[in-house]
Protein backbone atom coordinates (compact mmCIF):
# COMPACT_ATOMS: atom_id res chain seq x y z
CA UNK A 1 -49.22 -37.24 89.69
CA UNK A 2 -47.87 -33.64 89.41
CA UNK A 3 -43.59 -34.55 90.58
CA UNK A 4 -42.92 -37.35 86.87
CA UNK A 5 -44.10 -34.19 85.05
CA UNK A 6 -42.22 -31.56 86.97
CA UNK A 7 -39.18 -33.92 86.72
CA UNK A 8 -39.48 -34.06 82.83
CA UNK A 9 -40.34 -29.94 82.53
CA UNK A 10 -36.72 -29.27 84.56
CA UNK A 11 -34.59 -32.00 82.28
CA UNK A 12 -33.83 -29.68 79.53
CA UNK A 13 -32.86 -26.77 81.88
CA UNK A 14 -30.46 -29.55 83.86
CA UNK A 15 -28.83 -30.12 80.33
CA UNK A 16 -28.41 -26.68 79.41
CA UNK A 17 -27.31 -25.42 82.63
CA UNK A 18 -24.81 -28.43 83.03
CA UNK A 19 -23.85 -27.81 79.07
CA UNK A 20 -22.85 -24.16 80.31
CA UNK A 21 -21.32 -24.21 83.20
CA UNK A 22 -19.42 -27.49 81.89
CA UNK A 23 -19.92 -30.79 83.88
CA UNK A 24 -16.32 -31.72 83.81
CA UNK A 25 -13.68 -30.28 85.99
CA UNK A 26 -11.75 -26.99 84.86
CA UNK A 27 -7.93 -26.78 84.00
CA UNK A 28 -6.39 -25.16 86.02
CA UNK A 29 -3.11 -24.42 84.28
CA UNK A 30 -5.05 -22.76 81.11
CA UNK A 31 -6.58 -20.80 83.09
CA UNK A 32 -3.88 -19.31 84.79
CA UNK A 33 -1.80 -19.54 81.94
CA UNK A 34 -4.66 -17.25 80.08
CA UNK A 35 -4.79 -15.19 83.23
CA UNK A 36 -1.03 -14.50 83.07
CA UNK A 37 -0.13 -11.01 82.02
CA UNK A 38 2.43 -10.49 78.74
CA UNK A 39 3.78 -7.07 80.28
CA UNK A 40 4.47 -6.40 84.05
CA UNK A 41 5.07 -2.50 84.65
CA UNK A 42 7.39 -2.56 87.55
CA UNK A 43 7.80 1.55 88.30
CA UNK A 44 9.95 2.71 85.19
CA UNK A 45 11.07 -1.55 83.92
CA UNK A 46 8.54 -3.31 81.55
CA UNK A 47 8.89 -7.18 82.58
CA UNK A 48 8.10 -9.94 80.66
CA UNK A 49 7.03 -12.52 82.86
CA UNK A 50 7.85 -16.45 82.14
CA UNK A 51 4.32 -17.58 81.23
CA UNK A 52 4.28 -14.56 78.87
CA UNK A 53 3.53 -15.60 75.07
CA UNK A 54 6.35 -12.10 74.07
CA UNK A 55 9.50 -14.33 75.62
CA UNK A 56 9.17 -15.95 72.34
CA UNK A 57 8.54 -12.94 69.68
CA UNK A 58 10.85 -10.41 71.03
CA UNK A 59 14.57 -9.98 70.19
CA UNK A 60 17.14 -8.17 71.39
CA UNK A 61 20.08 -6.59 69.52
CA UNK A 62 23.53 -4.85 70.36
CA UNK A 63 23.80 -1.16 69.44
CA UNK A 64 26.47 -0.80 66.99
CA UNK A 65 28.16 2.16 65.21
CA UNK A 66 29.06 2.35 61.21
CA UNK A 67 30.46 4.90 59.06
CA UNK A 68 27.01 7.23 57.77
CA UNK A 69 27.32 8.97 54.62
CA UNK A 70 24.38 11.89 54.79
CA UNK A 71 23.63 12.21 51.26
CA UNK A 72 22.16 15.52 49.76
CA UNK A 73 19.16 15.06 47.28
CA UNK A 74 18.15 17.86 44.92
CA UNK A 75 16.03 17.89 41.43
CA UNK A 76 18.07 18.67 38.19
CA UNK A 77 17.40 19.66 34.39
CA UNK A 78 19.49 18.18 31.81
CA UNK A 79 20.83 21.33 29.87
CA UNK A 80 23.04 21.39 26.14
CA UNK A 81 26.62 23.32 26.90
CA UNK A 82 26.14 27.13 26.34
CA UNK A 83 29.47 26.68 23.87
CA UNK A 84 28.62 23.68 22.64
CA UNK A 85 25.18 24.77 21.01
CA UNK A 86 24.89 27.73 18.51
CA UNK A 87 21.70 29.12 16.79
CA UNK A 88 22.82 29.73 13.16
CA UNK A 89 21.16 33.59 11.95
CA UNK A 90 22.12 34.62 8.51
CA UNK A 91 23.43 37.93 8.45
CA UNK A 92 21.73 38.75 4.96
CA UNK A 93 18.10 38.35 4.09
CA UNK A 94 17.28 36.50 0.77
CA UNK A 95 15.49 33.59 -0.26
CA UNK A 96 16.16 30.11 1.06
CA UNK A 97 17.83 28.49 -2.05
CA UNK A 98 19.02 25.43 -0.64
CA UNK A 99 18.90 23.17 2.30
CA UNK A 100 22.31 21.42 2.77
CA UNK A 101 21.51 19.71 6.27
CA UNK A 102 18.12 18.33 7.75
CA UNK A 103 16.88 17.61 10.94
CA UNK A 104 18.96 15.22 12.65
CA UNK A 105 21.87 15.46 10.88
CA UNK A 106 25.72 15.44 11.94
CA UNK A 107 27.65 18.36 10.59
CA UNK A 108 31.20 19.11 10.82
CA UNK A 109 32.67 22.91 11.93
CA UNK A 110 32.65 24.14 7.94
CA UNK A 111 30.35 22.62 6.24
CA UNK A 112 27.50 24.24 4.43
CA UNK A 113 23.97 24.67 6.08
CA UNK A 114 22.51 26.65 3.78
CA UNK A 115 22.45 28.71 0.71
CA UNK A 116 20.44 31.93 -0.01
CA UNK A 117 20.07 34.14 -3.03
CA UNK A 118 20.68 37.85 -1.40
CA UNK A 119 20.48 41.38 -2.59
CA UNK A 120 22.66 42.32 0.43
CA UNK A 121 25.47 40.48 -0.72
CA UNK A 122 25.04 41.68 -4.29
CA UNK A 123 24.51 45.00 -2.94
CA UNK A 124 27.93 44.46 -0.86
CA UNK A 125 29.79 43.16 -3.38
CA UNK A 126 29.02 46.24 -5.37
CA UNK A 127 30.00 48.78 -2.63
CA UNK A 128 33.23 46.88 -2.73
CA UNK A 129 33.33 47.43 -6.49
CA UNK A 130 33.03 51.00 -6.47
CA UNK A 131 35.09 51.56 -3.53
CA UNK A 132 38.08 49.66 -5.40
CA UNK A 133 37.55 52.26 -8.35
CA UNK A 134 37.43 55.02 -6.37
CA UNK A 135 40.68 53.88 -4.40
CA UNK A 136 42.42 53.31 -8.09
CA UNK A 137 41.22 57.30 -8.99
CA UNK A 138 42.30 58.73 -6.04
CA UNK A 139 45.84 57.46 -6.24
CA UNK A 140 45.44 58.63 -9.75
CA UNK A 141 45.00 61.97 -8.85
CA UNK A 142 47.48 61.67 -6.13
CA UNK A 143 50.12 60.79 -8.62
CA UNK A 144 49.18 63.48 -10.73
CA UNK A 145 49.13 66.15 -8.04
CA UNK A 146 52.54 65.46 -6.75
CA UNK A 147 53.84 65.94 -10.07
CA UNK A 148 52.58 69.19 -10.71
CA UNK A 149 53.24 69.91 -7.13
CA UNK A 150 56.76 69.27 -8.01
CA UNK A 151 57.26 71.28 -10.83
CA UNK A 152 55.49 74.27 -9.34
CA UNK A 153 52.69 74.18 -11.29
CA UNK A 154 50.02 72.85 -8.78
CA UNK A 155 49.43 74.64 -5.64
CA UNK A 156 50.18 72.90 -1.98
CA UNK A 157 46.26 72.87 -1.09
CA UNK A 158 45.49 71.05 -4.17
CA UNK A 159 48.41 68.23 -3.14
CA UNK A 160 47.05 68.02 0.34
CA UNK A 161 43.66 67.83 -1.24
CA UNK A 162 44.64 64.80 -3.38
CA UNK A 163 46.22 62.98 -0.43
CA UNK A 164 43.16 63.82 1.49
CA UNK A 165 40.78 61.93 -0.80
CA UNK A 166 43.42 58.97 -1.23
CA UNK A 167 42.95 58.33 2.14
CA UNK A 168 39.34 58.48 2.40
CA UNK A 169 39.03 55.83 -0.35
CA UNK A 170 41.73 53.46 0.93
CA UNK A 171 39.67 53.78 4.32
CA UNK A 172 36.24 52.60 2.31
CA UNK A 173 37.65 50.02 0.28
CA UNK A 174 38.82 48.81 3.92
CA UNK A 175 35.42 48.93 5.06
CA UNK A 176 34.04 47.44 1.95
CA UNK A 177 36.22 44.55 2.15
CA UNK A 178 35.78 44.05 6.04
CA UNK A 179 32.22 43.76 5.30
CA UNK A 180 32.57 40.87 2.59
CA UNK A 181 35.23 39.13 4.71
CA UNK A 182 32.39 39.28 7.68
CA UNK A 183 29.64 37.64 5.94
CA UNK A 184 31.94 34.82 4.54
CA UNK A 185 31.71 35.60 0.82
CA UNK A 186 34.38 34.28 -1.06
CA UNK A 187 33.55 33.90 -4.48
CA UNK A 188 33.04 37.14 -6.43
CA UNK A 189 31.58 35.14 -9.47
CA UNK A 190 28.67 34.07 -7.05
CA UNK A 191 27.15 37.56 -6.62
CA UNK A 192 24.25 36.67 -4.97
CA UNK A 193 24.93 33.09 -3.38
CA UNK A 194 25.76 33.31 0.45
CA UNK A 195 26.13 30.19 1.99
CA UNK A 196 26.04 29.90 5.63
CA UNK A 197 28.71 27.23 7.52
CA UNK A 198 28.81 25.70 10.62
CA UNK A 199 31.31 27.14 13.14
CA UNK A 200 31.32 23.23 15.31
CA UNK A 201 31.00 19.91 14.97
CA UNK A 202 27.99 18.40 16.21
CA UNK A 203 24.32 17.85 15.25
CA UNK A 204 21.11 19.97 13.39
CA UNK A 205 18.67 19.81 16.59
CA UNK A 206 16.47 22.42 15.31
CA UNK A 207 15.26 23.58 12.35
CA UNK A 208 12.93 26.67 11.32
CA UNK A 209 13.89 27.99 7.91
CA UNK A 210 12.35 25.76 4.85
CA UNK A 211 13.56 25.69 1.67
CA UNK A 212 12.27 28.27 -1.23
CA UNK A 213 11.21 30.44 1.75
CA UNK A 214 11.94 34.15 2.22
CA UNK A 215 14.18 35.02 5.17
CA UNK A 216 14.08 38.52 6.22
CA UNK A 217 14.57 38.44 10.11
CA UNK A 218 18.62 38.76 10.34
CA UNK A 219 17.94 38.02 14.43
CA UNK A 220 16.32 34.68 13.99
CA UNK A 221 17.80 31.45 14.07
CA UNK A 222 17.36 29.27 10.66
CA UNK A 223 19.10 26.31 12.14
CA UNK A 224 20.62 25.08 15.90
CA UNK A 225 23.70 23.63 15.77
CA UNK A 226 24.56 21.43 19.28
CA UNK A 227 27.44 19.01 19.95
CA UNK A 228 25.49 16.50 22.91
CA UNK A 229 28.79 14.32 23.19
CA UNK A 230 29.14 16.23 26.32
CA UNK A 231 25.95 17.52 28.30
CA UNK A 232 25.10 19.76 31.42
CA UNK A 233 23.06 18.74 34.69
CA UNK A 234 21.93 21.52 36.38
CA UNK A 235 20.86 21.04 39.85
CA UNK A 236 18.57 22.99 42.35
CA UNK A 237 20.56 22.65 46.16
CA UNK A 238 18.65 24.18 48.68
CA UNK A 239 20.16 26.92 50.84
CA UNK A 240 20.33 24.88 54.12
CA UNK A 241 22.71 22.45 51.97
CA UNK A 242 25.16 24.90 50.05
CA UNK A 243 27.79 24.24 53.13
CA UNK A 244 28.01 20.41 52.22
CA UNK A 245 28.26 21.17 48.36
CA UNK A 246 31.63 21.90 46.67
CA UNK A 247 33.67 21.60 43.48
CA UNK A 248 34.91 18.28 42.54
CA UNK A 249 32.32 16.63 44.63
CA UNK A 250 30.83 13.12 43.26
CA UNK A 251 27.38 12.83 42.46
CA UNK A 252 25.27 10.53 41.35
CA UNK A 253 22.43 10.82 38.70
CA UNK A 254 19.44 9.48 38.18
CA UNK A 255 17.14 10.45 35.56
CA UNK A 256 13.12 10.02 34.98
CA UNK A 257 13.67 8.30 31.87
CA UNK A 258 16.11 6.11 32.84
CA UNK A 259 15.43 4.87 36.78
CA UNK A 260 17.30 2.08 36.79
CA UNK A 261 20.87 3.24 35.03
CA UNK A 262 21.59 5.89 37.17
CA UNK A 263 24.65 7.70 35.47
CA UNK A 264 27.52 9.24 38.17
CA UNK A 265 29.17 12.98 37.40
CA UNK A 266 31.38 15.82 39.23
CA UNK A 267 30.71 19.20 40.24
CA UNK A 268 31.98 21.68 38.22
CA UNK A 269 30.48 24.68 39.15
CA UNK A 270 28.59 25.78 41.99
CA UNK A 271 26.55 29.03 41.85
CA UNK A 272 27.00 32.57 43.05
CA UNK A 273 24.14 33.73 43.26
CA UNK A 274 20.44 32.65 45.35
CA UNK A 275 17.51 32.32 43.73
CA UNK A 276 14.97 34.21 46.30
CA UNK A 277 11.92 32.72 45.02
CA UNK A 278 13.49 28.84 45.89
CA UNK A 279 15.71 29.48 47.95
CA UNK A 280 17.85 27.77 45.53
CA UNK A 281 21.50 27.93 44.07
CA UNK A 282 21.99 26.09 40.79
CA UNK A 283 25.00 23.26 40.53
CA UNK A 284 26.10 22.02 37.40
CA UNK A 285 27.74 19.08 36.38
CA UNK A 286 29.31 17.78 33.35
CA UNK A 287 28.02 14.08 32.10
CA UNK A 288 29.55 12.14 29.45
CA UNK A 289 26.89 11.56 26.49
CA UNK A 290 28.38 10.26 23.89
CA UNK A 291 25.70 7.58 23.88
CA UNK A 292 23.60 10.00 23.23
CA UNK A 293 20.85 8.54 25.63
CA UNK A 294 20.82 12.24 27.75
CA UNK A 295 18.88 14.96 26.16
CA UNK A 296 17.95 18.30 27.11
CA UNK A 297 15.54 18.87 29.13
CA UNK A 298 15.07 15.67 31.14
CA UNK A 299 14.29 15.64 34.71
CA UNK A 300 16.62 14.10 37.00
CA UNK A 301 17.13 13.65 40.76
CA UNK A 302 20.94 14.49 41.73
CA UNK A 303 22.07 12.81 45.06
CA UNK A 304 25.50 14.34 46.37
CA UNK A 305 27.81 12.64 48.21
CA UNK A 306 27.33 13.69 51.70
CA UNK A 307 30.24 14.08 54.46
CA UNK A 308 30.51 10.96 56.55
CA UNK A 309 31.01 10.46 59.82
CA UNK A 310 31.20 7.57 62.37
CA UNK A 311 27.68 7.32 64.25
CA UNK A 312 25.55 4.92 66.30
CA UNK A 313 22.87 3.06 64.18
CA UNK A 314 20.21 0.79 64.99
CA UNK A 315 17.61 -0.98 63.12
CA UNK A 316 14.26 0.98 62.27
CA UNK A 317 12.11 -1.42 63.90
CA UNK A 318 14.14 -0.59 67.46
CA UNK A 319 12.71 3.33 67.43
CA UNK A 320 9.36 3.89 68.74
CA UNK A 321 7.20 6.78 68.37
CA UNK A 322 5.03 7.78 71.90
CA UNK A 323 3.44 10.92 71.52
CA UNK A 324 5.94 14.01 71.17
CA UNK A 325 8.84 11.55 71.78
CA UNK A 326 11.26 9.24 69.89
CA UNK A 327 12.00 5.79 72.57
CA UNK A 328 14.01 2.65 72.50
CA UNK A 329 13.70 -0.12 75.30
CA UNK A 330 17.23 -0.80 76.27
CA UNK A 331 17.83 -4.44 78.00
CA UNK A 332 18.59 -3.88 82.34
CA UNK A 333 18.44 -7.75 82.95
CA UNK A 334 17.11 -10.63 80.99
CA UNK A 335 13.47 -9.84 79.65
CA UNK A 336 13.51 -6.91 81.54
CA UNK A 337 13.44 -3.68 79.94
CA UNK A 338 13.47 0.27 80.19
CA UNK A 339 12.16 3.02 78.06
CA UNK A 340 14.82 5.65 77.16
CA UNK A 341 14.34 8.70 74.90
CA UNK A 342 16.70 9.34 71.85
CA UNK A 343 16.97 11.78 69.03
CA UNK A 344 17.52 10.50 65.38
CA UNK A 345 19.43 11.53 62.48
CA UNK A 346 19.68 10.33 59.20
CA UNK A 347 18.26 7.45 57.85
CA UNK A 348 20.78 4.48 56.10
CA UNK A 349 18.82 1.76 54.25
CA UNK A 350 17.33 0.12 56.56
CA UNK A 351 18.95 1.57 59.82
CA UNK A 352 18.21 4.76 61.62
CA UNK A 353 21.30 7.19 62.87
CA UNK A 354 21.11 8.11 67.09
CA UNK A 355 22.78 11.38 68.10
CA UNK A 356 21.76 11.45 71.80
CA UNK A 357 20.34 8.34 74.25
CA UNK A 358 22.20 5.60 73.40
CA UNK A 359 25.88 4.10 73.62
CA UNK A 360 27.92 1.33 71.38
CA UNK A 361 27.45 -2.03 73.12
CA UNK A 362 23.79 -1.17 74.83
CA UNK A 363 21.31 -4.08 74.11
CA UNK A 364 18.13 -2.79 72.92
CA UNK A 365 14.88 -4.30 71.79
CA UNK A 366 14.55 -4.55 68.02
CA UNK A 367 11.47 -6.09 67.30
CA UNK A 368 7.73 -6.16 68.94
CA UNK A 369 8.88 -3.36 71.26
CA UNK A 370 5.60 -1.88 70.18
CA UNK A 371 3.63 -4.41 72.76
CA UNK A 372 5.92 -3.31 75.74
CA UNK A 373 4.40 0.29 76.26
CA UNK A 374 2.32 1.60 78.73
């Protein structure tokens, strides 16, 4: 009575155990086809074998060479001409009478800035007064001397006297009027009216002086004066790049505000002297603004044209990194492949520059080389 009921207890086990281990034969071609290595190491050769799945993911490319252009990359200021901007001081103090030009505006070289009621030009106009009078008395007396010099009546000392003090006065009405012609005045009826012109063309870009206001600082600016049609870049080059920079040299510019219209400029000037700090030399170039889109004091990235030279290239996806060392797997025989160390260079778009390891004409792998180290 016992063997029905062992027969039934072992059933499910059968099942499971048959379920497992599968009750159908096994196919032989996946399995070997799962067993089959993708990389056979063959002493210093990776070899794809035929079954391998990476016959049909890796390619192969020909080295070639191409002209590389190593371009020079160095931060820049945008900078107003030093003789194209002038701070406008007033060379009298006095009270701001009147405003002729705001903020913003576009001046020509003449016109009037600004008007202020002085006591220094009244006071100069006055020294020029009484050193006109004093000219007229002197050559007075002069006249006077000489003709009692001439009829002996009038000693020689007195004569030399006279022409003494004729030439003092002529010398402070000289003065006098040197001073007047200085600050500009040319209207004696306007005693105490200096106005103040504009020696260029160009635009008010600052202003600090308001009107009705008392100006007594002769050293600072009332007004900046800048003509932007033409602006400075000046660039930062690092030391280990000054051989490769030059006058004349084509640049191209392109600024923080404007990343996608880069703007192109020459080298005018490159600089004498190293800064220590940053081991820097300033470059400046000269950029045409008469859009008036560059202003001072934007931030721009300068990228010189390098020296070019003809040089092996291959696509970034060919160089491998293994520890300390830069490899390539150059092509011995179909799908079978060697490791070779190379040194790089510069980088162009999307290609990599080799100085040492390879030749023109060498077949390399370019893509999934990754999956055929070691």
């Amino acid at each position: 009575m016992r063997k029905p009921y062992l027969r039934l207890k072992l059933l499910p086990w059968l099942l499971t155990a048959c379920t497992l281990s599968g009750c159908k034969g096994a196919d032989p071609d996946a399995n070997a086809s799962a067993a089959a290595p993708a990389v056979v190491h063959e002493d210093a050769f990776a070899v794809v074998p035929a079954a391998s799945p990476l016959r049909k993911t890796l390619v192969v490319a020909t080295v070639e060479t191409q002209v590389v252009e190593q371009p020079i990359s160095a931060p820049g200021t945008i900078e107003a001409l030093p003789d194209h901007l002038v701070k406008i001081t007033s060379p009298v103090t006095g009270r701001v009478e009147r405003l002729h030009r705001a903020l913003g505006d576009a001046v020509r070289a003449g016109d009037a800035l600004f008007t202020l009621d002085s006591s220094d030009l009244s006071s100069a106009y006055g020294d020029a007064a009484k050193a006109k009078a004093a000219l007229q008395q002197a050559r007075r007396d002069l006249d006077r001397q000489k003709l009692l010099f001439d009829a002996d009546i009038a000693a020689r000392k007195d004569y030399e006297a006279a022409q003494l003090a004729q030439a003092q006065a002529e010398s402070d009405a000289q003065v006098t009027q040197a001073r007047l012609a200085q600050l500009g005045a040319g209207n004696p009826a306007a005693r105490r009216q200096f106005v103040l012109r504009s020696p260029i063309a160009g635009r008010v870009i600052e202003m600090t002086g308001a009107q009705g206001g008392y100006w007594n600082d002769i050293t600072a600016p009332l007004m900046t004066v800048a003509d932007l049609s033409t602006v400075s870049l000046t660039a930062a080059v690092a030391e280990k790049d000054l051989a490769s920079v030059f006058v004349g040299q084509k640049a191209k510019v392109a600024l923080n505000a404007y990343p996608n219209s880069p703007v192109e400029g020459t080298v005018r000037y490159v600089g004498e002297v190293l800064d220590p700090d940053t081991r820097t030399v300033k470059v400046r170039l000269l950029l045409d603004n008469h859009e008036g889109r560059l202003r001072p004091g934007m931030f721009a990235k300068v990228v010189f044209a390098g020296p070019s030279h003809t040089a092996t290239v291959v696509p970034a996806g060919a160089v491998l990194q293994s520890g300390l060392y830069t490899r390539v797997f150059v092509e011995k025989a179909p799908f079978k492949f060697q490791a070779r160390q190379v040194s790089v260079g510069a980088s162009v778009g999307d290609r990599v520059e080799i100085l040492t390891g390879l030749q023109a004409g060498e077949r390399i792998v370019v893509k999934e080389g990754v999956l055929l180290n070691d």
